[in-house]
N, C-alpha and C. Protein backbone atom coordinates (compact mmCIF):
# COMPACT_ATOMS: atom_id res chain seq x y z
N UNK A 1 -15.97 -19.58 -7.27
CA UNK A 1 -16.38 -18.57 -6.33
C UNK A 1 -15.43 -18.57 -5.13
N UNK A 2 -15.47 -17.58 -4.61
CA UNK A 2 -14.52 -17.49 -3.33
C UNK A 2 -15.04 -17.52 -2.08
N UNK A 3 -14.63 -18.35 -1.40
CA UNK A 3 -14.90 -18.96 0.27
C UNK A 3 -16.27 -17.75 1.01
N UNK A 4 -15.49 -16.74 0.76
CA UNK A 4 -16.55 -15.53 1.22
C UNK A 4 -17.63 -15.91 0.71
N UNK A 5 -17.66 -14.88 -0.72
CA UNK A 5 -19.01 -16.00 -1.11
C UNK A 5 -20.40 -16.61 -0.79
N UNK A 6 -19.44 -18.08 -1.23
CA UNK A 6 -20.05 -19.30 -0.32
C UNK A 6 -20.62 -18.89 1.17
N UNK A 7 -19.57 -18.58 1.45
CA UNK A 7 -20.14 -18.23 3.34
C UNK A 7 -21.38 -17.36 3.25
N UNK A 8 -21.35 -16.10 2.60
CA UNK A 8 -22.57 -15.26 2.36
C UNK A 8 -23.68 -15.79 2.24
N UNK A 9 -23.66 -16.49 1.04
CA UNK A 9 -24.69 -17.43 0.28
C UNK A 9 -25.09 -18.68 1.19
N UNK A 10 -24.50 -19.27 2.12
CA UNK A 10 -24.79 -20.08 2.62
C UNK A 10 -25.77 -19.51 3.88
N UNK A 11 -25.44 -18.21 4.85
CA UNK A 11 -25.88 -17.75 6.07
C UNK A 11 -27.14 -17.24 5.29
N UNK A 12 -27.28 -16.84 4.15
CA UNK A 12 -28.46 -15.96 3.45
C UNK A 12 -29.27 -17.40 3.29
N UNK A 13 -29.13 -18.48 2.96
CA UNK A 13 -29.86 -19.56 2.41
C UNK A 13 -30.43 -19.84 4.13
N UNK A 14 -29.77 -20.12 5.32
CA UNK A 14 -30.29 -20.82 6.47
C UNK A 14 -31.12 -19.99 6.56
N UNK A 15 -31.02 -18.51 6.36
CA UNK A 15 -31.84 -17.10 7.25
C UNK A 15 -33.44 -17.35 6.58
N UNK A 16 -33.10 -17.47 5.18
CA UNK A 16 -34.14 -18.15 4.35
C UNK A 16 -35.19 -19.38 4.84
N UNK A 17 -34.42 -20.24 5.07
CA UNK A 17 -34.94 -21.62 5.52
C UNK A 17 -35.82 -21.15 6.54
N UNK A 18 -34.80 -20.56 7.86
CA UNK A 18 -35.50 -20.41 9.08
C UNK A 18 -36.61 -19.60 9.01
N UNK A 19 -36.74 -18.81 8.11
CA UNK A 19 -37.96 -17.76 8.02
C UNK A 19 -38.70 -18.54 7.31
N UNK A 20 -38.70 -19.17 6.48
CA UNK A 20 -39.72 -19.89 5.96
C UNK A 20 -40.53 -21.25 6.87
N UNK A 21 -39.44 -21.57 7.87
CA UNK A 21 -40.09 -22.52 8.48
C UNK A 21 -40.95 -21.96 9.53
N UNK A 22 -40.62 -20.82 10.40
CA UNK A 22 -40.92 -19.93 11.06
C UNK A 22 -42.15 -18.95 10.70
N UNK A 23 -42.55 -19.00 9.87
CA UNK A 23 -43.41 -17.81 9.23
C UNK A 23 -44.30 -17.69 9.69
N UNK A 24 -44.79 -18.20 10.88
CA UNK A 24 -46.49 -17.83 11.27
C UNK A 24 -45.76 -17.13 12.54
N UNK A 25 -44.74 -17.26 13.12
CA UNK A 25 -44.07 -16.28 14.17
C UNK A 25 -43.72 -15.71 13.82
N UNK A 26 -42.78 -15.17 12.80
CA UNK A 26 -42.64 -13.87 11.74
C UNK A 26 -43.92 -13.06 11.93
N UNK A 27 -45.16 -13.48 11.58
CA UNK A 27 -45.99 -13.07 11.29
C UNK A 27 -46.97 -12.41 12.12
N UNK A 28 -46.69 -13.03 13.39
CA UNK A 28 -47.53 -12.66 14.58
C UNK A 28 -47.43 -11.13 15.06
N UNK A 29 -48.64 -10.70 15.03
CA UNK A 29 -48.56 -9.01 15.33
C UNK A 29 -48.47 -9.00 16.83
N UNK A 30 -46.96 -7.82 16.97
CA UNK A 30 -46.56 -7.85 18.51
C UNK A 30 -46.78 -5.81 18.66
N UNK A 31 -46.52 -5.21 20.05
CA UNK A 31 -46.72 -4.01 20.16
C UNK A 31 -45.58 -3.49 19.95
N UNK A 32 -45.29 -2.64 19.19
CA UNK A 32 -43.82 -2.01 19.02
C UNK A 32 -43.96 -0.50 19.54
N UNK A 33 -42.54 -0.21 20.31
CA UNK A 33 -42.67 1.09 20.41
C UNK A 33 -41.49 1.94 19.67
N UNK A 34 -42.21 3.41 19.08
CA UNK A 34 -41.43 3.64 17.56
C UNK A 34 -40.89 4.95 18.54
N UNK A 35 -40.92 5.56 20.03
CA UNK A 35 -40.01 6.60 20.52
C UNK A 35 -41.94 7.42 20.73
N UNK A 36 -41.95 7.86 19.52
CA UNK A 36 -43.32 9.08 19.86
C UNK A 36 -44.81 8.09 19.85
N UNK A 37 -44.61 7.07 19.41
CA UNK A 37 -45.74 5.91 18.93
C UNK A 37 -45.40 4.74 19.33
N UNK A 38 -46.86 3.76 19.23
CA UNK A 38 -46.80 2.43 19.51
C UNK A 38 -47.75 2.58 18.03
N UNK A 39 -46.92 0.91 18.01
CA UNK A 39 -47.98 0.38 16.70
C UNK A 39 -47.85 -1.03 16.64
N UNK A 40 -48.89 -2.11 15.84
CA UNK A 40 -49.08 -3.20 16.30
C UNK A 40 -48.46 -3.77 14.73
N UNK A 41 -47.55 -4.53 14.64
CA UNK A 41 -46.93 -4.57 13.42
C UNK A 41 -46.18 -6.09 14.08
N UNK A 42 -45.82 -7.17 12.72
CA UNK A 42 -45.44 -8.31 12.83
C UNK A 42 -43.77 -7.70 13.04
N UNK A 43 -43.16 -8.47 13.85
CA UNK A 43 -41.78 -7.83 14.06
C UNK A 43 -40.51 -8.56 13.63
N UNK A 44 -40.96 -9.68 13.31
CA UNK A 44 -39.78 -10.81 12.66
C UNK A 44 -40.11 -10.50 11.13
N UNK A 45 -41.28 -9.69 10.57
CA UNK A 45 -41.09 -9.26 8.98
C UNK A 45 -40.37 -7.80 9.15
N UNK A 46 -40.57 -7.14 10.06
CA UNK A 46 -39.74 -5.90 10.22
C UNK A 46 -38.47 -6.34 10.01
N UNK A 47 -37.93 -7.50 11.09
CA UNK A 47 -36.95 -7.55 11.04
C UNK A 47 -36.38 -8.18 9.43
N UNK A 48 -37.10 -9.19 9.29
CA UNK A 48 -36.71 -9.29 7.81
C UNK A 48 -36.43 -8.72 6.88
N UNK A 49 -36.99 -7.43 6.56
CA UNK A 49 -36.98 -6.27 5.87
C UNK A 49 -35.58 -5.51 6.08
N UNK A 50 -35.63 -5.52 7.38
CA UNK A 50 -33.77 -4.80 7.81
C UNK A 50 -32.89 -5.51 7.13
N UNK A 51 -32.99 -6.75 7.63
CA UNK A 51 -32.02 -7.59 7.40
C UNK A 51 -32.16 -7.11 5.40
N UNK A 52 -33.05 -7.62 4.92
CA UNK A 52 -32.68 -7.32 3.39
C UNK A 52 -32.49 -6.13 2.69
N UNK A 53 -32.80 -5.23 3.49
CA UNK A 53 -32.30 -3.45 3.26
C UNK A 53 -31.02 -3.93 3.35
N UNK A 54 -30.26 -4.41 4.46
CA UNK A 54 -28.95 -4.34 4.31
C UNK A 54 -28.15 -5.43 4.27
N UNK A 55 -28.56 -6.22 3.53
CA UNK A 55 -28.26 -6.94 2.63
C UNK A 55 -27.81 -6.31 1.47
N UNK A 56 -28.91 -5.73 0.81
CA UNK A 56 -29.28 -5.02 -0.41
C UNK A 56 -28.21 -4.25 -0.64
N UNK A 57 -27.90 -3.07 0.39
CA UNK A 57 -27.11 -1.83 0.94
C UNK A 57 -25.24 -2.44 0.32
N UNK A 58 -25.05 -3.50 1.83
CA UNK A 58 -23.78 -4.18 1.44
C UNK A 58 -23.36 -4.98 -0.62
N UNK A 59 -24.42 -5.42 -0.32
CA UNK A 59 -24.24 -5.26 -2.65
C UNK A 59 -24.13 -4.64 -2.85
N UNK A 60 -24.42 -3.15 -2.80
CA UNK A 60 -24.19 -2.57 -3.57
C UNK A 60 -22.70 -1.62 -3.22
N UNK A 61 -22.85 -1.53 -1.92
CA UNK A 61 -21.66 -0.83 -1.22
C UNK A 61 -20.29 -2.12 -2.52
N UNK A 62 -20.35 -3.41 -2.52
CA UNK A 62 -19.48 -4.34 -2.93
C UNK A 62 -19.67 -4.03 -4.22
N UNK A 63 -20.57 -3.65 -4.87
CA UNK A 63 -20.62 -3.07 -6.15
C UNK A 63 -19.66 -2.14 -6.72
N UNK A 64 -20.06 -1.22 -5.54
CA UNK A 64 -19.14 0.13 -6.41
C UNK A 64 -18.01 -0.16 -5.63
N UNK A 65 -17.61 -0.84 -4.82
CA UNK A 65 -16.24 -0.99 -4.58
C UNK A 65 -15.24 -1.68 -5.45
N UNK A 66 -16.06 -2.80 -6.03
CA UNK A 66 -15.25 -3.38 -7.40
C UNK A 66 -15.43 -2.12 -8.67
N UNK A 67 -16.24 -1.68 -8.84
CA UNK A 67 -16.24 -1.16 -9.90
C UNK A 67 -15.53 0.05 -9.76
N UNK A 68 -15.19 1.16 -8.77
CA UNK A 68 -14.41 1.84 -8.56
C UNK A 68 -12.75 1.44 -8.39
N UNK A 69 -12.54 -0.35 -8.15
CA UNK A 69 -11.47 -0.79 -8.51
C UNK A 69 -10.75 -0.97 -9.48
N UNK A 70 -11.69 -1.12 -10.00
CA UNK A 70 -11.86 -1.37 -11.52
C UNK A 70 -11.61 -0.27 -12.70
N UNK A 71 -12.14 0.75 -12.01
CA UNK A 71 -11.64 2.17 -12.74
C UNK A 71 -9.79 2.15 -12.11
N UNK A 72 -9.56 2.30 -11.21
CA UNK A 72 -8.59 2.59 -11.05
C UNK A 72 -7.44 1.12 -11.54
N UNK A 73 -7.75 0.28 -11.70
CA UNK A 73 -6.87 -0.37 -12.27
C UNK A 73 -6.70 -0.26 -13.50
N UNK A 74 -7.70 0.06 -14.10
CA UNK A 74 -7.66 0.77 -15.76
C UNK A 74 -6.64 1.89 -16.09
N UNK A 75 -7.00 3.16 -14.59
CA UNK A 75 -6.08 4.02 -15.01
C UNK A 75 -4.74 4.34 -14.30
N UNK A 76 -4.09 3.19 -13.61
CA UNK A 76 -3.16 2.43 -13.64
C UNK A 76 -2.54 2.08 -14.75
N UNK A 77 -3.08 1.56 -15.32
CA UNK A 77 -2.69 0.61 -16.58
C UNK A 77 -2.20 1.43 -17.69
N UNK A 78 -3.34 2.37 -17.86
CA UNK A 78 -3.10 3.95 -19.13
C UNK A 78 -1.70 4.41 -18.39
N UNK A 79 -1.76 4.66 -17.22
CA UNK A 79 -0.82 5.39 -16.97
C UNK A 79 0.58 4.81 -16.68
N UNK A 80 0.71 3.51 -16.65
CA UNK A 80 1.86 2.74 -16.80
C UNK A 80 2.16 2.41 -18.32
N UNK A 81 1.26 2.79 -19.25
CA UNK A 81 1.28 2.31 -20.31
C UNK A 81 2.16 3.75 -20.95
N UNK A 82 1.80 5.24 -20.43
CA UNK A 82 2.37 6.25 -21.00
C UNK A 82 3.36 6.19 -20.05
N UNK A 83 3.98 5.98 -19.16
CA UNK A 83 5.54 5.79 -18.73
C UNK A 83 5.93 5.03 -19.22
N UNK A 84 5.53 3.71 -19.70
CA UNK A 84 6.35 2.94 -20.57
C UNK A 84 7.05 3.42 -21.88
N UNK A 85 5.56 4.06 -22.47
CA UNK A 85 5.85 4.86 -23.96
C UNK A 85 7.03 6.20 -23.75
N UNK A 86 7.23 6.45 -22.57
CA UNK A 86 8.27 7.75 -22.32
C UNK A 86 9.20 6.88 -22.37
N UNK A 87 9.45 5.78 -21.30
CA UNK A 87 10.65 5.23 -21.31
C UNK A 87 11.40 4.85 -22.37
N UNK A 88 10.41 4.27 -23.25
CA UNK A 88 11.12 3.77 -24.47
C UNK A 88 11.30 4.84 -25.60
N UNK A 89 10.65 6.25 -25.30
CA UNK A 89 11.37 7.31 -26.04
C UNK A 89 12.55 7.63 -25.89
N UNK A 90 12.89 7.91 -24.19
CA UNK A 90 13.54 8.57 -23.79
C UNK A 90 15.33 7.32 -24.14
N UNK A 91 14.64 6.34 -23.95
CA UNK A 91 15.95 5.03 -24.46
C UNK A 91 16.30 4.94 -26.08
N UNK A 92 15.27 5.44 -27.00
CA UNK A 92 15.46 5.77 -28.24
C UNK A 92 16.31 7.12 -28.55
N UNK A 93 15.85 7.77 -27.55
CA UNK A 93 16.90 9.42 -27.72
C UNK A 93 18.53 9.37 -27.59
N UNK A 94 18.57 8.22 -26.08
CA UNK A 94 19.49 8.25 -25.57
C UNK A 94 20.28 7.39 -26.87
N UNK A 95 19.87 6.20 -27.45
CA UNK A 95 20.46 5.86 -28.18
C UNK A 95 21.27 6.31 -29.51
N UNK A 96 19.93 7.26 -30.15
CA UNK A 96 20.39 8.13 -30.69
C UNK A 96 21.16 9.01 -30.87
N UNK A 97 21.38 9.82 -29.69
CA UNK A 97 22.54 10.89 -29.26
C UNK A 97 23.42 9.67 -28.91
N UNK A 98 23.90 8.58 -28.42
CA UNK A 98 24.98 7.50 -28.88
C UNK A 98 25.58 7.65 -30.29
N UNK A 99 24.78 7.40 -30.78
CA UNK A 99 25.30 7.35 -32.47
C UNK A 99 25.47 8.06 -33.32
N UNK A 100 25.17 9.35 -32.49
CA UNK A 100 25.69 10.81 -32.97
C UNK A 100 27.05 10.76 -32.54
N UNK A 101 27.48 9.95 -31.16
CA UNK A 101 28.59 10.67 -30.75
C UNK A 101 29.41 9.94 -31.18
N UNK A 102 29.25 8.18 -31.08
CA UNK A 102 29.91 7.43 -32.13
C UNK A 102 30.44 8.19 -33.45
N UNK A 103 29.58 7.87 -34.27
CA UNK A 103 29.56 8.91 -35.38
C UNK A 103 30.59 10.22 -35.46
N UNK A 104 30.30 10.88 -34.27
CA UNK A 104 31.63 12.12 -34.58
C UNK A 104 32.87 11.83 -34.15
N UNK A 105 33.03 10.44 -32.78
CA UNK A 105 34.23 10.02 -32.54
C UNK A 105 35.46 9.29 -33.38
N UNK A 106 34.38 8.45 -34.32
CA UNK A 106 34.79 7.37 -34.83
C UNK A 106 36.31 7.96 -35.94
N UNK A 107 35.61 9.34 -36.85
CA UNK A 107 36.66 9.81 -37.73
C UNK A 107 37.83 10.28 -36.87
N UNK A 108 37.57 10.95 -35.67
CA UNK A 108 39.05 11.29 -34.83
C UNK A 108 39.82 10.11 -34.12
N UNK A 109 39.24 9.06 -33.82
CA UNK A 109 39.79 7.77 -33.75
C UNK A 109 40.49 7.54 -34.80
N UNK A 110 39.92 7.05 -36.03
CA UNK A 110 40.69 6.73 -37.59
C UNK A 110 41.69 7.51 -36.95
N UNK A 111 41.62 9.09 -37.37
CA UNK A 111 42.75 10.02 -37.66
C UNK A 111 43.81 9.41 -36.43
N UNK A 112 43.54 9.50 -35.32
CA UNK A 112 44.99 9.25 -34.17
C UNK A 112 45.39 7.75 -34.49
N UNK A 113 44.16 6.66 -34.63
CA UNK A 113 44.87 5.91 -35.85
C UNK A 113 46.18 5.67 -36.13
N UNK A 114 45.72 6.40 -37.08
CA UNK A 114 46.54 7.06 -38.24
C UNK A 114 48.03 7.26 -38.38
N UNK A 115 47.71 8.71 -37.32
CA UNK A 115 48.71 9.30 -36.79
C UNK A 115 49.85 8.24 -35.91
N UNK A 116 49.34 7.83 -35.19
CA UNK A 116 49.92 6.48 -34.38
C UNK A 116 50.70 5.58 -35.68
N UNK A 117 49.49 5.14 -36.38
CA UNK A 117 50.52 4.35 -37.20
C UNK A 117 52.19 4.95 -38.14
N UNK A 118 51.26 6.21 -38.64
CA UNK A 118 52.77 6.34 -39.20
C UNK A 118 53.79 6.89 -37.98
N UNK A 119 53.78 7.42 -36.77
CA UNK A 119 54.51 7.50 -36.11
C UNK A 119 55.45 6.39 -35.79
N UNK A 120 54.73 5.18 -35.68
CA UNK A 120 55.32 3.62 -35.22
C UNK A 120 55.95 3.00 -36.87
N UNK A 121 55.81 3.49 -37.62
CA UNK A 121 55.97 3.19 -38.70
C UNK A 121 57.45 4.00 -39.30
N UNK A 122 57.30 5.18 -38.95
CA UNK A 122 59.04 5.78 -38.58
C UNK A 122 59.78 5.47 -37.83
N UNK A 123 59.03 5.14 -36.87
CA UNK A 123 59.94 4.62 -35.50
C UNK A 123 60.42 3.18 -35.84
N UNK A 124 60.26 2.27 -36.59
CA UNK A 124 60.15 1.26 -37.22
C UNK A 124 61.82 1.35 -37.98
N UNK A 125 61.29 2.39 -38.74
CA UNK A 125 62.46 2.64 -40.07
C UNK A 125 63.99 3.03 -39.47
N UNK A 126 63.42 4.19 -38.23
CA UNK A 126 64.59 4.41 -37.68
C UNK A 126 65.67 3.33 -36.93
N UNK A 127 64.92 2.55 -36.69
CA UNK A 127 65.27 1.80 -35.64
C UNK A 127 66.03 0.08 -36.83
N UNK A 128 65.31 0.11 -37.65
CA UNK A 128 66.18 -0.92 -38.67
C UNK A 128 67.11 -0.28 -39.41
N UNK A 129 67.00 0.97 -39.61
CA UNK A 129 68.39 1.62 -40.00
C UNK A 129 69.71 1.48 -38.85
N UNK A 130 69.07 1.93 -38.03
CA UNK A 130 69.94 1.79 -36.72
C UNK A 130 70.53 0.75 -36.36
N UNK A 131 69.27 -0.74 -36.39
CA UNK A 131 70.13 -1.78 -36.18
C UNK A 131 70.68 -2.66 -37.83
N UNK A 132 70.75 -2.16 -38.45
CA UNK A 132 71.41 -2.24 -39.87
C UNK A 132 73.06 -1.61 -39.28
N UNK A 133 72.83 -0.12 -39.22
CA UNK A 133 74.50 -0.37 -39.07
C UNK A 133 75.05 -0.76 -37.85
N UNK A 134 74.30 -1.13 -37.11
CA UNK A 134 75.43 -1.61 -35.99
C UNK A 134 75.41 -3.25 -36.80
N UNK A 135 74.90 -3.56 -37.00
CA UNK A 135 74.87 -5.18 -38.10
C UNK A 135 76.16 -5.28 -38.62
N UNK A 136 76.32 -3.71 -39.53
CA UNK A 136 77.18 -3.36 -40.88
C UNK A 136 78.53 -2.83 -39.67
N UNK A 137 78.43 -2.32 -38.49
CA UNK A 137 79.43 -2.06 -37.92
C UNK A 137 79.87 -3.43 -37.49
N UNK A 138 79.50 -4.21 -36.52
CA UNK A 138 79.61 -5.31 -35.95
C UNK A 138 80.25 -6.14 -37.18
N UNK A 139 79.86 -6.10 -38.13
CA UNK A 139 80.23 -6.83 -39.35
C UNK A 139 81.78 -6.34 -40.06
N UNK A 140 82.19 -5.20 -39.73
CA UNK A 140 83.22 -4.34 -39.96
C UNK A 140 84.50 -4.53 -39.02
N UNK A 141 83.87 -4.79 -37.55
CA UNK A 141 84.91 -5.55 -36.62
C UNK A 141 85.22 -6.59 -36.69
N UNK A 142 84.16 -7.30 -37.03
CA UNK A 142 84.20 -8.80 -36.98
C UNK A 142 85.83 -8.98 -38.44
N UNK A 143 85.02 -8.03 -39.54
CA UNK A 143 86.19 -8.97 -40.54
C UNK A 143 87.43 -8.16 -40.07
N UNK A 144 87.75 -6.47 -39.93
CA UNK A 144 89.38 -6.70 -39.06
C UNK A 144 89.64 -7.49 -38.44
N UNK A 145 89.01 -8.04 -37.12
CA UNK A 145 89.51 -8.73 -36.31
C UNK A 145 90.33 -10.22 -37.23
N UNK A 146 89.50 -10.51 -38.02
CA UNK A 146 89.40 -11.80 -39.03
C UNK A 146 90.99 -11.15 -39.87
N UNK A 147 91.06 -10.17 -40.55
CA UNK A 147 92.35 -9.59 -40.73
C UNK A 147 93.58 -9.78 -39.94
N UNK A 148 92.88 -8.98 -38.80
CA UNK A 148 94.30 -9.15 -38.13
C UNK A 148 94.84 -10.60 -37.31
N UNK A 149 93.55 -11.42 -37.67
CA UNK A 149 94.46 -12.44 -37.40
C UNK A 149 94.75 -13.28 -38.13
N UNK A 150 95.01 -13.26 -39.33
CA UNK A 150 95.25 -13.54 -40.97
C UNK A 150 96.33 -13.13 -40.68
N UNK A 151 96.77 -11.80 -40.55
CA UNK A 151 98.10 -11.19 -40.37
C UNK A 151 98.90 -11.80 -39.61
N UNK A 152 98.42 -12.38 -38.12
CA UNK A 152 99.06 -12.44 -37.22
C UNK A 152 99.72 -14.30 -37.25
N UNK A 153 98.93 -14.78 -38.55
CA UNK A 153 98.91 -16.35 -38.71
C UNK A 153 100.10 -15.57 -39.87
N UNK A 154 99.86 -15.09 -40.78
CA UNK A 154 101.20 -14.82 -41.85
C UNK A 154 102.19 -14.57 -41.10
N UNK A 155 102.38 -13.71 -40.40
CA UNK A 155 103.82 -13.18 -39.64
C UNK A 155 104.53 -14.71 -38.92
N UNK A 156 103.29 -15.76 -38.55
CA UNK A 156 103.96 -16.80 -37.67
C UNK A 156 104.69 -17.58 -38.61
N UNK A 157 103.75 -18.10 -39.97
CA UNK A 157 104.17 -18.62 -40.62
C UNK A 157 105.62 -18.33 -41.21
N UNK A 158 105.71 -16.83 -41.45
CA UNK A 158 107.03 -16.36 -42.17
C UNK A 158 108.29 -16.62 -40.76
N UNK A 159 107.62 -16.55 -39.83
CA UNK A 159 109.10 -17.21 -38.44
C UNK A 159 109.14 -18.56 -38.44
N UNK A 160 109.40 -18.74 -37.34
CA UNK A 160 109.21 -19.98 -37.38
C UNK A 160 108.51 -20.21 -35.77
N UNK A 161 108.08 -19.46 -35.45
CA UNK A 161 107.17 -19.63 -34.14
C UNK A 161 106.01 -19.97 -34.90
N UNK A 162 105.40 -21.10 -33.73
CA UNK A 162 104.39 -22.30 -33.93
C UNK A 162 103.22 -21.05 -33.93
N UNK A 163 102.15 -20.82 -34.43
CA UNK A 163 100.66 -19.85 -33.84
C UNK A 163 100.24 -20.12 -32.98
N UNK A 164 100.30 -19.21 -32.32
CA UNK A 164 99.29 -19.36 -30.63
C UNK A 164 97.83 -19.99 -30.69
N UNK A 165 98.43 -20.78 -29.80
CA UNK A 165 96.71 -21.89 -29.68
C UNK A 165 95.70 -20.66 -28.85
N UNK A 166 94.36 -20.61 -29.88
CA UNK A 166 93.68 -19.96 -29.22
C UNK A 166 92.54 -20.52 -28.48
């Protein structure tokens, strides 16, 4: 139970006690005046009576205050429960139209791909042809040069000048 409560239950139990110990003064008929009337009535049971009218009153006022809480936390709940159910439509849609667009991207990707590859793939060919003959050129200087100095070792040999130290 909660502190309140207790506290309630406890001031309701003394009010109890004291009226019970009290009860022949409770009881004693005093003159009351009602505004248009007097009347001879015990006034500590009057008062008792108030007091448990509103007593009574505050229960129930605490009644429908939980229970009107109570509704509304319910329809709270429904109604967080159908935003949830949207949300997770609306994240199923979105996903969906994803994988539509995947889906239509994916084949024009392949294709540039594609395209890319055999582009790099000529560019490839051109380019080992290219460095093929400069290979086959470079290779073409290299042996004249190798010639002409074959030649230039025959001509020494046939003189009689020594070959130039290279």
């Amino acid at each position: 139970m909660h502190i309140r409560t207790l506290f309630v239950a406890l001031v309701l139990g003394v009010m109890v006690i004291f009226a019970a110990i009290n009860w022949s003064s409770f009881m004693a008929p005093t003159t009351l005046s009602l505004l248009f009337a007097t009347i001879q009535a015990p006034l500590g049971l009057i008062m008792l009576g108030v007091t448990a009218l509103l007593t009574a009153l505050f229960l129930l006022l605490i009644a429908y205050m939980q229970a009107s809480l109570l509704m509304d936390t319910r329809r709270h709940a429904r109604e967080l429960q159908v935003q949830r159910t949207l949300a997770e439509q609306a994240e199923a849609s979105r996903i969906a139209e994803l994988r539509s667009y995947l889906e239509a991207e994916l084949p024009k990707l392949t294709k540039e791909i594609a395209e890319s590859q055999t582009v790099v793939e000529t560019r490839l060919d051109r380019l080992d042809k290219d460095l093929q003959s400069v290979v086959e050129q470079a290779g073409n200087t290299l042996a004249a040069y190798i010639g002409e100095l074959e030649d230039r070792l025959g001509q020494g040999k046939a003189g009689t000048d020594p070959p130039p130290s290279i």
